[in-house]
C-alpha atoms as a PDB file:
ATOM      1  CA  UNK A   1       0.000   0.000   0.000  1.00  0.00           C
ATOM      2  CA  UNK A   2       3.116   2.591  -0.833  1.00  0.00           C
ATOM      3  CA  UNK A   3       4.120   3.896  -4.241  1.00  0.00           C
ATOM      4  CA  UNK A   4       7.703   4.203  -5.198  1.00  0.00           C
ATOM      5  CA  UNK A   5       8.875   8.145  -5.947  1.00  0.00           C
ATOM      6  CA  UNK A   6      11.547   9.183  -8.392  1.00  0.00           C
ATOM      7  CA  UNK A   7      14.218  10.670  -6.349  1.00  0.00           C
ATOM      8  CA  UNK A   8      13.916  14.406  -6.229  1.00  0.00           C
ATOM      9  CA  UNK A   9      15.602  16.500  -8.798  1.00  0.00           C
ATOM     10  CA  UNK A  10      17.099  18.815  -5.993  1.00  0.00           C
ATOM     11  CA  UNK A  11      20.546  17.302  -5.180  1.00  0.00           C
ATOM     12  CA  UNK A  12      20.639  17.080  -0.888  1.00  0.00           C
ATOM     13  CA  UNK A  13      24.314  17.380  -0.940  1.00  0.00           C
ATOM     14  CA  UNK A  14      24.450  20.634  -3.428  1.00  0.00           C
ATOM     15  CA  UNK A  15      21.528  22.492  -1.414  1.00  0.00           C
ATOM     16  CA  UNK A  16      23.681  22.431   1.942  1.00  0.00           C
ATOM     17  CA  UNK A  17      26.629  24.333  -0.524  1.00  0.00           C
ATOM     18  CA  UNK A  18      23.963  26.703  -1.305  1.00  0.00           C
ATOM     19  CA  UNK A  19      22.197  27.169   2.032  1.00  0.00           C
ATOM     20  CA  UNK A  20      25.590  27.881   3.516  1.00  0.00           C
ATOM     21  CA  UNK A  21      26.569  30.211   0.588  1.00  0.00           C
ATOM     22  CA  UNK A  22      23.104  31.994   0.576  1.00  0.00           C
ATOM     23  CA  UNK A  23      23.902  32.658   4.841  1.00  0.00           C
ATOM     24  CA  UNK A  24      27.364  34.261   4.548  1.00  0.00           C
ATOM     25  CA  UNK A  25      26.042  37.701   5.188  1.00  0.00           C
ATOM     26  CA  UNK A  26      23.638  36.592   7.996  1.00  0.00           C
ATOM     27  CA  UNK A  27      24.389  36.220  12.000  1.00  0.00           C
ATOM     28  CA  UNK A  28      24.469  32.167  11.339  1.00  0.00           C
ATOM     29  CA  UNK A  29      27.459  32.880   8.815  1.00  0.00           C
ATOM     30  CA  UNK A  30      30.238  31.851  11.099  1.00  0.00           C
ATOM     31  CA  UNK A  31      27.981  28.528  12.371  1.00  0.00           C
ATOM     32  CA  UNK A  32      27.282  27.379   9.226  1.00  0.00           C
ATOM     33  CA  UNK A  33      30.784  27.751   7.883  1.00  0.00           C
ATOM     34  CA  UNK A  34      32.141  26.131  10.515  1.00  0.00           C
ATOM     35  CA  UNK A  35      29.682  22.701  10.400  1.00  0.00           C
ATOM     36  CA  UNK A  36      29.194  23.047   6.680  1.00  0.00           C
ATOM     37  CA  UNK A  37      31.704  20.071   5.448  1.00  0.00           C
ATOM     38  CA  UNK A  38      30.167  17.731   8.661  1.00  0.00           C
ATOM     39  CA  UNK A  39      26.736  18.208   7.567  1.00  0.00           C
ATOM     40  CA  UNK A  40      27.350  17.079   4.276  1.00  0.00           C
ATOM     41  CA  UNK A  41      28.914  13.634   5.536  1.00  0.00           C
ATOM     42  CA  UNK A  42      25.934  13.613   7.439  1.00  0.00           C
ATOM     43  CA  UNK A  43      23.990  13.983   5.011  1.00  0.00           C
ATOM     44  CA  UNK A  44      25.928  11.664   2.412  1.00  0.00           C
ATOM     45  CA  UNK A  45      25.722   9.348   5.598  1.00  0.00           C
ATOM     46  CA  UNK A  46      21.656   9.491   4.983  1.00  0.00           C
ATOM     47  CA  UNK A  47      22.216   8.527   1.089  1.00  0.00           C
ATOM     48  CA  UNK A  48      24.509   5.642   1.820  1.00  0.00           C
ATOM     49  CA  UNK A  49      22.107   4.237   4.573  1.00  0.00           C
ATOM     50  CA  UNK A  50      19.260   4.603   2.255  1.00  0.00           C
ATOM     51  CA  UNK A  51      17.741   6.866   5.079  1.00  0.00           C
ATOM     52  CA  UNK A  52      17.756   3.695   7.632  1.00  0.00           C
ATOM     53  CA  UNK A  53      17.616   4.667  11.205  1.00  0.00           C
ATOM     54  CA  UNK A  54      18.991   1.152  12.005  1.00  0.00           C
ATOM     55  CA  UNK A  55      22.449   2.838  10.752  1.00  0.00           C
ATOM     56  CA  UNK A  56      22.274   6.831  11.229  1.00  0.00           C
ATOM     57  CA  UNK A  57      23.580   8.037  14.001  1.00  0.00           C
ATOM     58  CA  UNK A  58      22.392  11.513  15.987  1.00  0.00           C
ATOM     59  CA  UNK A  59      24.523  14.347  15.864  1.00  0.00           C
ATOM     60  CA  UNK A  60      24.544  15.298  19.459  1.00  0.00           C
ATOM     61  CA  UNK A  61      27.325  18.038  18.830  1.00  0.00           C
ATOM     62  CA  UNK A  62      24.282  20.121  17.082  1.00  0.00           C
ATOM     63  CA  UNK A  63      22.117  20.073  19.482  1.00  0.00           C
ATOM     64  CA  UNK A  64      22.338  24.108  21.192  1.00  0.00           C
ATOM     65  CA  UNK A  65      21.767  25.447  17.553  1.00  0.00           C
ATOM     66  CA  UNK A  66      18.882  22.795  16.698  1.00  0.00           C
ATOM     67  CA  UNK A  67      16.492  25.457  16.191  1.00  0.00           C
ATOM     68  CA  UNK A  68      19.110  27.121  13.539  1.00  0.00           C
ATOM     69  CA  UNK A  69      18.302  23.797  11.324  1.00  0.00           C
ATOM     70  CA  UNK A  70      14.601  23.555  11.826  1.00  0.00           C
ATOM     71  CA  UNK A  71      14.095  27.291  11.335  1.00  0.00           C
ATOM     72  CA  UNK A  72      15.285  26.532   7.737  1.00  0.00           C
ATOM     73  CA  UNK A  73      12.226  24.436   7.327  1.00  0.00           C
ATOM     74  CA  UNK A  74       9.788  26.291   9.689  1.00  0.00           C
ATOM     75  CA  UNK A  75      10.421  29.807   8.275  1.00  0.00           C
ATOM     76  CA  UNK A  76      12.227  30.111   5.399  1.00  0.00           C
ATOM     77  CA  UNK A  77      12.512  33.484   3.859  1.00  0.00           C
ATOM     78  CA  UNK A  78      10.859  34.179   0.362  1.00  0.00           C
ATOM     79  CA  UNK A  79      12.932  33.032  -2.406  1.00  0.00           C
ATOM     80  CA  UNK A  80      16.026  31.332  -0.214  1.00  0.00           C
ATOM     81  CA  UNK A  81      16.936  28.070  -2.022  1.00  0.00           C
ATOM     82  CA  UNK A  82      15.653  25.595   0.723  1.00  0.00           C
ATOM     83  CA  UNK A  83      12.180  27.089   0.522  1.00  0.00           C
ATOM     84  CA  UNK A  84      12.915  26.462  -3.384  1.00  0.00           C
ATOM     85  CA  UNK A  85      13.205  23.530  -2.798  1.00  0.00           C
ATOM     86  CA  UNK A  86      10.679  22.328  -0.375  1.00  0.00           C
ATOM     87  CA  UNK A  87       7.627  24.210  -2.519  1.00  0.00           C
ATOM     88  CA  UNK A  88       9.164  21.883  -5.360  1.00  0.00           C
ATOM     89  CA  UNK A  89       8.326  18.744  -3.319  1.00  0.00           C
ATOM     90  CA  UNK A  90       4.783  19.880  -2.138  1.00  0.00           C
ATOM     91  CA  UNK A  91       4.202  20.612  -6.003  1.00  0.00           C
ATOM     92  CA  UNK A  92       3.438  16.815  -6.844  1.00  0.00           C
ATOM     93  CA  UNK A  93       0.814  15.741  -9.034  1.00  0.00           C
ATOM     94  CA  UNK A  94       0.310  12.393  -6.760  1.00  0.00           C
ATOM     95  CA  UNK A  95      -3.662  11.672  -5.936  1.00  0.00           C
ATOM     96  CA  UNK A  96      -2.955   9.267  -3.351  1.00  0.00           C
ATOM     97  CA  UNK A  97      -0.926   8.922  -0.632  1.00  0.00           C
ATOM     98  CA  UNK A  98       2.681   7.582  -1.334  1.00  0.00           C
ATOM     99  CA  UNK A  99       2.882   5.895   2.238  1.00  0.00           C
ATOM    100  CA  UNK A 100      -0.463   3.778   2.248  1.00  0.00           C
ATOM    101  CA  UNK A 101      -2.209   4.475  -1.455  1.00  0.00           C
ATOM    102  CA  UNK A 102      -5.271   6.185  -0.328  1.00  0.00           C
ATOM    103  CA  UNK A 103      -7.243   8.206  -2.484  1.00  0.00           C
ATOM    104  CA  UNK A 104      -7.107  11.841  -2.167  1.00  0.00           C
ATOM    105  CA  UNK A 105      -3.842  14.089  -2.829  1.00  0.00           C
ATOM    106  CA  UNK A 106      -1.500  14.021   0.320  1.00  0.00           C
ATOM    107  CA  UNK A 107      -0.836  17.842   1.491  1.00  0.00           C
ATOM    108  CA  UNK A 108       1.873  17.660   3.697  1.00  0.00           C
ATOM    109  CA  UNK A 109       5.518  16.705   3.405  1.00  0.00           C
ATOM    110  CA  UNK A 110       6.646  14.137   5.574  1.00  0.00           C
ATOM    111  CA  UNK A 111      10.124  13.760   7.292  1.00  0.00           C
ATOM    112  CA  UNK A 112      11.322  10.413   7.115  1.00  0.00           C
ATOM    113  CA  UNK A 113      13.585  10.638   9.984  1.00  0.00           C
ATOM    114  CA  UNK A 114      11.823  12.793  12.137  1.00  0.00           C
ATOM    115  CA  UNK A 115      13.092  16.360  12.611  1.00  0.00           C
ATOM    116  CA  UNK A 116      13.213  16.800  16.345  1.00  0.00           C
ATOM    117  CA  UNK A 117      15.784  14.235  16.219  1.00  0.00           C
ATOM    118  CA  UNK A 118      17.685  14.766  13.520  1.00  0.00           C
ATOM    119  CA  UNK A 119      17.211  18.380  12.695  1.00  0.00           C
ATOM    120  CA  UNK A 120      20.153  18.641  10.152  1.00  0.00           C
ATOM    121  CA  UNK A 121      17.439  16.573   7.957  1.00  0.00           C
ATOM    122  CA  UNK A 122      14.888  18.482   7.950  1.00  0.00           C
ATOM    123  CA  UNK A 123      15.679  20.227   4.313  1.00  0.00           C
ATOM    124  CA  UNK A 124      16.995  17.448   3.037  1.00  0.00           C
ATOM    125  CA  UNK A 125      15.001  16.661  -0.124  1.00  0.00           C
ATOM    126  CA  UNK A 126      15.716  12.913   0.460  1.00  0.00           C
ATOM    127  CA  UNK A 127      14.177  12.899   3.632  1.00  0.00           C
ATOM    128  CA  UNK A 128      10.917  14.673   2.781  1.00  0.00           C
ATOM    129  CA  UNK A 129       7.677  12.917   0.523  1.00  0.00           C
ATOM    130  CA  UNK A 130       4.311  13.826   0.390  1.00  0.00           C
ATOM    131  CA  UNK A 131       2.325  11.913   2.934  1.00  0.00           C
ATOM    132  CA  UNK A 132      -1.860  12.109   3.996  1.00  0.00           C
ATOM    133  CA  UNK A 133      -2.477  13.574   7.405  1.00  0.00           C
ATOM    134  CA  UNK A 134      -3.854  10.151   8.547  1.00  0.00           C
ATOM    135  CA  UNK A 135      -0.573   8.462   8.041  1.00  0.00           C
ATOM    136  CA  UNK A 136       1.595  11.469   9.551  1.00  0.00           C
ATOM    137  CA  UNK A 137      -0.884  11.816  12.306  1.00  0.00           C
ATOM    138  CA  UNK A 138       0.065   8.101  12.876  1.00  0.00           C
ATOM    139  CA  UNK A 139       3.717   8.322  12.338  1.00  0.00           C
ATOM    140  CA  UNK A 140       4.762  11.124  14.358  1.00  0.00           C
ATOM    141  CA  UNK A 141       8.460  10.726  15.330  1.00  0.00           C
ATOM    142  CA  UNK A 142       8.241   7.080  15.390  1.00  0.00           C
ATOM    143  CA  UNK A 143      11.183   5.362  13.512  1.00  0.00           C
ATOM    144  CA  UNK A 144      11.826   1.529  14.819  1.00  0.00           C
ATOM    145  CA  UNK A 145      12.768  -0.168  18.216  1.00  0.00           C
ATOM    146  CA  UNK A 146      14.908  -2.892  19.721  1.00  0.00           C
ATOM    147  CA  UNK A 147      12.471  -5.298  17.697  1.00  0.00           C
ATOM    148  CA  UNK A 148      11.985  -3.832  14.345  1.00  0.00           C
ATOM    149  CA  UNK A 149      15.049  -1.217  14.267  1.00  0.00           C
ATOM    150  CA  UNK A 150      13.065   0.448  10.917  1.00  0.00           C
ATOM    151  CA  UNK A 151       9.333   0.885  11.079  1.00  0.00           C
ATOM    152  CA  UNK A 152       8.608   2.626   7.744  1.00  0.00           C
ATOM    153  CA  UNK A 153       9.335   1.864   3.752  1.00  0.00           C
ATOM    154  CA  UNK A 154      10.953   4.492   1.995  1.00  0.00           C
ATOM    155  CA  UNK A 155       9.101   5.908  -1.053  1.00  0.00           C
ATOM    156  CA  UNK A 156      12.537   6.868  -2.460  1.00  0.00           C
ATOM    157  CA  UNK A 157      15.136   3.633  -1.568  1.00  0.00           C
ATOM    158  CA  UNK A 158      13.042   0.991  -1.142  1.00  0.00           C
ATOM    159  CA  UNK A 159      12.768  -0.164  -5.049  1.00  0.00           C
ATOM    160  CA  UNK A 160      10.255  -3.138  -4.242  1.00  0.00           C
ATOM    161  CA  UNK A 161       7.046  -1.085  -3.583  1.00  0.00           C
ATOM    162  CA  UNK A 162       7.228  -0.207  -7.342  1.00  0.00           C
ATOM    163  CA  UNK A 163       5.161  -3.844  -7.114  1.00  0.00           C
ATOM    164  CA  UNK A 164       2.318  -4.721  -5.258  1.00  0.00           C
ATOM    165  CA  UNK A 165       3.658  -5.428  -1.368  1.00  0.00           C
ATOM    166  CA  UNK A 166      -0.335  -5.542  -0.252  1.00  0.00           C
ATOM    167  CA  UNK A 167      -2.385  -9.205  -0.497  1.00  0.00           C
ATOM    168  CA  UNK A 168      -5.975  -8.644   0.439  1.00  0.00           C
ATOM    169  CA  UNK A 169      -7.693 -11.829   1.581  1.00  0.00           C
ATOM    170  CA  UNK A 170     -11.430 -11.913   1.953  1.00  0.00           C
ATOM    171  CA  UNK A 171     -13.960 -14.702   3.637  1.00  0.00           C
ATOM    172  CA  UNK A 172     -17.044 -15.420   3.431  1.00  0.00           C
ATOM    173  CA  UNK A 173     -19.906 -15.201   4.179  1.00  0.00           C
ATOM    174  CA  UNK A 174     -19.693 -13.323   1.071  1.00  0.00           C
ATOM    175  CA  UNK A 175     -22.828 -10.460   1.838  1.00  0.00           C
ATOM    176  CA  UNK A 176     -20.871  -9.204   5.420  1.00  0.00           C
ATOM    177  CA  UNK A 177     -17.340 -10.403   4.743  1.00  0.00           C
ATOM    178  CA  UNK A 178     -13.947  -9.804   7.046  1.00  0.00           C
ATOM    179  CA  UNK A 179     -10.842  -9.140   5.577  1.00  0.00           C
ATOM    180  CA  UNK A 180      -7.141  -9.409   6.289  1.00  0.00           C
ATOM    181  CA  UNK A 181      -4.069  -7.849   4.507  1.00  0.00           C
ATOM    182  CA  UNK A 182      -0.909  -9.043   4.603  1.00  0.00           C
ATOM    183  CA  UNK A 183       2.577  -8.678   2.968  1.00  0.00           C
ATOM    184  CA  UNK A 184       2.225 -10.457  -0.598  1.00  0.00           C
ATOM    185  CA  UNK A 185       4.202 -14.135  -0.327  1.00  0.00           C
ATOM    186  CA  UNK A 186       7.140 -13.211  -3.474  1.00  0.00           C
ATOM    187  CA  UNK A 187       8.508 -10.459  -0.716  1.00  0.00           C
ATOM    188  CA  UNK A 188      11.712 -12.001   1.201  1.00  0.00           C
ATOM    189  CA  UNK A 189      11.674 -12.129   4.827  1.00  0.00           C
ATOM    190  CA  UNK A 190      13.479  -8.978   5.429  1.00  0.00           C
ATOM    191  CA  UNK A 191      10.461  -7.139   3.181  1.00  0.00           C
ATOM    192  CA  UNK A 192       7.534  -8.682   4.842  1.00  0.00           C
ATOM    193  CA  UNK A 193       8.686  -7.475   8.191  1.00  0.00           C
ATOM    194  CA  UNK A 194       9.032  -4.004   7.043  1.00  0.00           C
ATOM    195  CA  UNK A 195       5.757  -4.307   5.288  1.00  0.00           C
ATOM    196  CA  UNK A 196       4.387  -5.341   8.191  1.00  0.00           C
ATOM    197  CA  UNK A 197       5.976  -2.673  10.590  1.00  0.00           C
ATOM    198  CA  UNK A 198       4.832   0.054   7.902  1.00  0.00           C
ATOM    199  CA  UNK A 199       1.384  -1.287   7.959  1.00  0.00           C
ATOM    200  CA  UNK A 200       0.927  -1.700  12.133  1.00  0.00           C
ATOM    201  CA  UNK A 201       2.699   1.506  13.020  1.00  0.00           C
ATOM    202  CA  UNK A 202       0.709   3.462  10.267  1.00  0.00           C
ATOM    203  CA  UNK A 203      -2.867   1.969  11.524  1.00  0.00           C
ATOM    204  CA  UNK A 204      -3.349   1.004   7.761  1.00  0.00           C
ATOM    205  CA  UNK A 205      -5.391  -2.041   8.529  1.00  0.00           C
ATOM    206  CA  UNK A 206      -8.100  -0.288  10.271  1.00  0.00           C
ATOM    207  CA  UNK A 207      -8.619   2.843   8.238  1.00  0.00           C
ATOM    208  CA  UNK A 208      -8.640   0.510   5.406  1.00  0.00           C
ATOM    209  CA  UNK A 209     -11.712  -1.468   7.032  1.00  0.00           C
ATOM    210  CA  UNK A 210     -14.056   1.411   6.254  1.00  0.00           C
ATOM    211  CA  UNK A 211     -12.572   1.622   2.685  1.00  0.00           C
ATOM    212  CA  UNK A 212     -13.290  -1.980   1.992  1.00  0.00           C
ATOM    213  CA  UNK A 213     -16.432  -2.248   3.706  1.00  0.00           C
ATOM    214  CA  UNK A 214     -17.799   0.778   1.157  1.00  0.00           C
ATOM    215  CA  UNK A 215     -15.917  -0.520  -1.695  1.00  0.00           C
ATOM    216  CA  UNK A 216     -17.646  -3.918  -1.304  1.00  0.00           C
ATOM    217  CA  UNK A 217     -21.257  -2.657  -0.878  1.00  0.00           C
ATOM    218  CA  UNK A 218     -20.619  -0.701  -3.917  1.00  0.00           C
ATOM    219  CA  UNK A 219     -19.518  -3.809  -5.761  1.00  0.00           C
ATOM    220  CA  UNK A 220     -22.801  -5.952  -4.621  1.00  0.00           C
ATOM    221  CA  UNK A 221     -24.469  -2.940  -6.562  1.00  0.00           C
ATOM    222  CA  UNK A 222     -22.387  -2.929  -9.177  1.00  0.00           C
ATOM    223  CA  UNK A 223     -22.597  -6.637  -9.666  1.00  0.00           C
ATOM    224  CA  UNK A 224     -26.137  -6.832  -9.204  1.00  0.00           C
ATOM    225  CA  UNK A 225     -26.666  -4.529 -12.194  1.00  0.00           C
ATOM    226  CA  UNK A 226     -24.294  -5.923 -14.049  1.00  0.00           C
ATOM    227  CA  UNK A 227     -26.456  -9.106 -14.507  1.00  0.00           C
ATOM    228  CA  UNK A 228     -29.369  -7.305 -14.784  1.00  0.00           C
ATOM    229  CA  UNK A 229     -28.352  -5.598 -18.204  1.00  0.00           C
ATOM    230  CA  UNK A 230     -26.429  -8.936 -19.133  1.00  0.00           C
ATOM    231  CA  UNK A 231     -22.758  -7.116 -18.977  1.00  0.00           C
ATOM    232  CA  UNK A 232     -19.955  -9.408 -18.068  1.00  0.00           C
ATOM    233  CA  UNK A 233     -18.942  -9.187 -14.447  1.00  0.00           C
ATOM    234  CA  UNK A 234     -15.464 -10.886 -14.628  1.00  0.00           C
ATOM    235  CA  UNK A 235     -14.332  -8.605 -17.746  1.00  0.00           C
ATOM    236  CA  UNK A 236     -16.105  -5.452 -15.902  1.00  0.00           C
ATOM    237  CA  UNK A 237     -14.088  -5.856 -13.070  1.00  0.00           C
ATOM    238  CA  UNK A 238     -11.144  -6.736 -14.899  1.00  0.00           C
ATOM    239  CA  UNK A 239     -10.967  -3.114 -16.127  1.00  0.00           C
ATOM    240  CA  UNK A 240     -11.769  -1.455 -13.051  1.00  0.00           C
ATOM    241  CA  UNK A 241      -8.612  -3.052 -11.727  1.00  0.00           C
ATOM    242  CA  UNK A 242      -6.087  -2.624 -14.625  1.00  0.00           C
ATOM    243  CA  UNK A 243      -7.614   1.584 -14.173  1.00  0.00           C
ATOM    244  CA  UNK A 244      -6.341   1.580 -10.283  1.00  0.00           C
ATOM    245  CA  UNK A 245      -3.128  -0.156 -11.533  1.00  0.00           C
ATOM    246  CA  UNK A 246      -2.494   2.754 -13.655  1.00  0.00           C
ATOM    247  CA  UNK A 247      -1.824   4.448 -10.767  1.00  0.00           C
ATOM    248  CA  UNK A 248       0.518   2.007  -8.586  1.00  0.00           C
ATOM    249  CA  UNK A 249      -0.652  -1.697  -8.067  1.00  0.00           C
ATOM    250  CA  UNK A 250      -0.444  -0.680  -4.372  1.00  0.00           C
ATOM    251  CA  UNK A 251      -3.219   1.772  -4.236  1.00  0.00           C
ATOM    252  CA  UNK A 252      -6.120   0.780  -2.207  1.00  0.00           C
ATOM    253  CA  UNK A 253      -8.607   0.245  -5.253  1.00  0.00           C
ATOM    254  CA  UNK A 254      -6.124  -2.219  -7.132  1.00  0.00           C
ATOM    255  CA  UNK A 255      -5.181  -4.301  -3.853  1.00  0.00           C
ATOM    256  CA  UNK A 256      -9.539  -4.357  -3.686  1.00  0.00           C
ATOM    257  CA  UNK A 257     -10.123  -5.220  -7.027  1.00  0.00           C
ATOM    258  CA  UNK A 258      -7.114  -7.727  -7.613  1.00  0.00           C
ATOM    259  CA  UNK A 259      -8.204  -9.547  -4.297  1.00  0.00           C
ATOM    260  CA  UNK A 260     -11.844 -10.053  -6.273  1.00  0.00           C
ATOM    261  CA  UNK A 261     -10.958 -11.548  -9.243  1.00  0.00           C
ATOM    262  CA  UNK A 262      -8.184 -13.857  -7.695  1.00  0.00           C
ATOM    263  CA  UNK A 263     -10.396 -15.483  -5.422  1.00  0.00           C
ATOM    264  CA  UNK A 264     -12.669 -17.842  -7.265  1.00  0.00           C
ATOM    265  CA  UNK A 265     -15.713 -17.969  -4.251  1.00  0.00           C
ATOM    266  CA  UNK A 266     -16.093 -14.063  -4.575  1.00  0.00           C
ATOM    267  CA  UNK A 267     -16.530 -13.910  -8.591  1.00  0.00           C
ATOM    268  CA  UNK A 268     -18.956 -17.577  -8.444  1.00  0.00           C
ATOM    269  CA  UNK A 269     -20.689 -14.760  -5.896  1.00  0.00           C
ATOM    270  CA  UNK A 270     -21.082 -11.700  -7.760  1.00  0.00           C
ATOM    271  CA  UNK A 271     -21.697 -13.486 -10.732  1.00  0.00           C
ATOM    272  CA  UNK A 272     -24.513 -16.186  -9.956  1.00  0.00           C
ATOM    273  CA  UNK A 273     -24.735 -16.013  -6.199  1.00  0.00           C
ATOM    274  CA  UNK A 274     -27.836 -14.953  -4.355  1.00  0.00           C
ATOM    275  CA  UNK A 275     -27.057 -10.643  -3.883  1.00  0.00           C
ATOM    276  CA  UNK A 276     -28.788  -8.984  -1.164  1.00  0.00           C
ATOM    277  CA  UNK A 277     -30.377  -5.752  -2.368  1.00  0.00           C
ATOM    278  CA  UNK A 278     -28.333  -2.481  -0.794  1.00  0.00           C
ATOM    279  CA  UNK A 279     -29.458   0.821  -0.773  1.00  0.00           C
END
């Protein structure tokens, strides 16, 4: 239920040169100068461990001037490069939420290692995505713990969510079925526990309850006059999914619609079982 991004087009490393550059004349001048080539390897740090807490380290020395970092984010003047930057990121054309595949376009960046820990992240391009309230709500400045040392997938590093990491099973009885979703079987071990943590920590399973239950009322409907008009159910559907797979095979309609058609008991349901009339 994540999307892979493109990595950004702003370069992490050359934004710190400019940031520093674009500060020489300020009262932060001598600060910035001084931490400037530290940062970087900080930051080139964050590249190499693909963003992993499990292997990025706090930078305790930076901790007095914190609020030097985060007021980069928080209140960047008009037209400084970071602020550049950032508006570049929040102008995506994504109409779903990279971190579960919700509908609706996310409006708020996300910081994949949270800033209050690790404020010389908080511009760095690599560490921010778009993300849905719900899921930041839900995240907060969670990142892993002694059992799972990484919680979350990475839209940018982690190149397997560019295929479907979702399985949706559903059971009968087929009018007021349950559902279950769990981390699709070709993953390795390594992925399904991360797939896992992501979907726990994130509360995906539950928000997606009211999604499915909707979804599937809708498709009794659908189904029901389907037959009436003599359409074909299986080939209906069939094109309803490949549409949400145009979008990533992890959005929340495509995990729904993929789950119908591979299970044989739904589809002998929608097409020749006995539908309940919904309003």
């Amino acid at each position: 239920m994540v999307m892979h991004l493109p990595l950004p087009d702003i370069c992490s490393l050359q934004l710190i040169d400019d940031v520093v550059a674009e500060r020489q004349n300020g009262k932060n001048a001598q600060f910035f100068n001084k931490i400037a080539a530290e940062w970087k390897s900080k930051v080139q740090e964050y590249i190499d461990a693909s963003g992993s807490p499990k292997n990025i380290q706090l930078w305790p020395k930076i901790t007095p001037q914190k609020n030097v970092f985060l007021n980069l984010y928080s209140s960047p003047q008009e037209g400084a490069v970071q602020k550049l930057a950032i508006d570049s990121l929040r102008d995506h054309g994504l109409t779903l939420c990279p971190a579960c595949g919700e509908p609706g376009r996310p409006n708020t960046l996300d910081h994949y290692l949270p800033k209050a820990a690790f404020p010389h992240f908080c511009i760095t391009p690599l560490n921010l995505f778009p993300m849905c309230d719900a899921c930041q709500a839900q995240k907060g400045a969670k990142t892993g713990d002694d059992i799972s040392p990484r919680f979350f997938i990475h839209p940018y590093f982690d190149v397997f969510v560019a295929e479907q990491v979702i399985e949706l099973s559903i059971s009968p009885p087929f009018d007021t079925p349950t559902f279950d979703l769990t981390a699709c079987a070709q993953l390795t071990a390594e992925q399904s526990a991360l797939v896992e943590s992501h979907v726990r920590e994130l509360g995906i399973e539950q928000r997606y309850a009211h999604f499915f239950r909707d979804q599937h009322r809708r498709l009794i409907r659908l189904a029901a006059r389907m037959r009436e008009t003599g359409q074909n159910v299986t080939n209906t559907l069939e094109t309803f999914c490949a549409t949400e797979q145009d979008l990533t095979k992890n959005s929340w309609g495509h995990v729904f619609y993929a789950a119908v058609l591979a299970n044989a008991d739904v589809m002998e349901y929608l097409e020749k079982g006995d539908l309940p009339p919904l309003p």
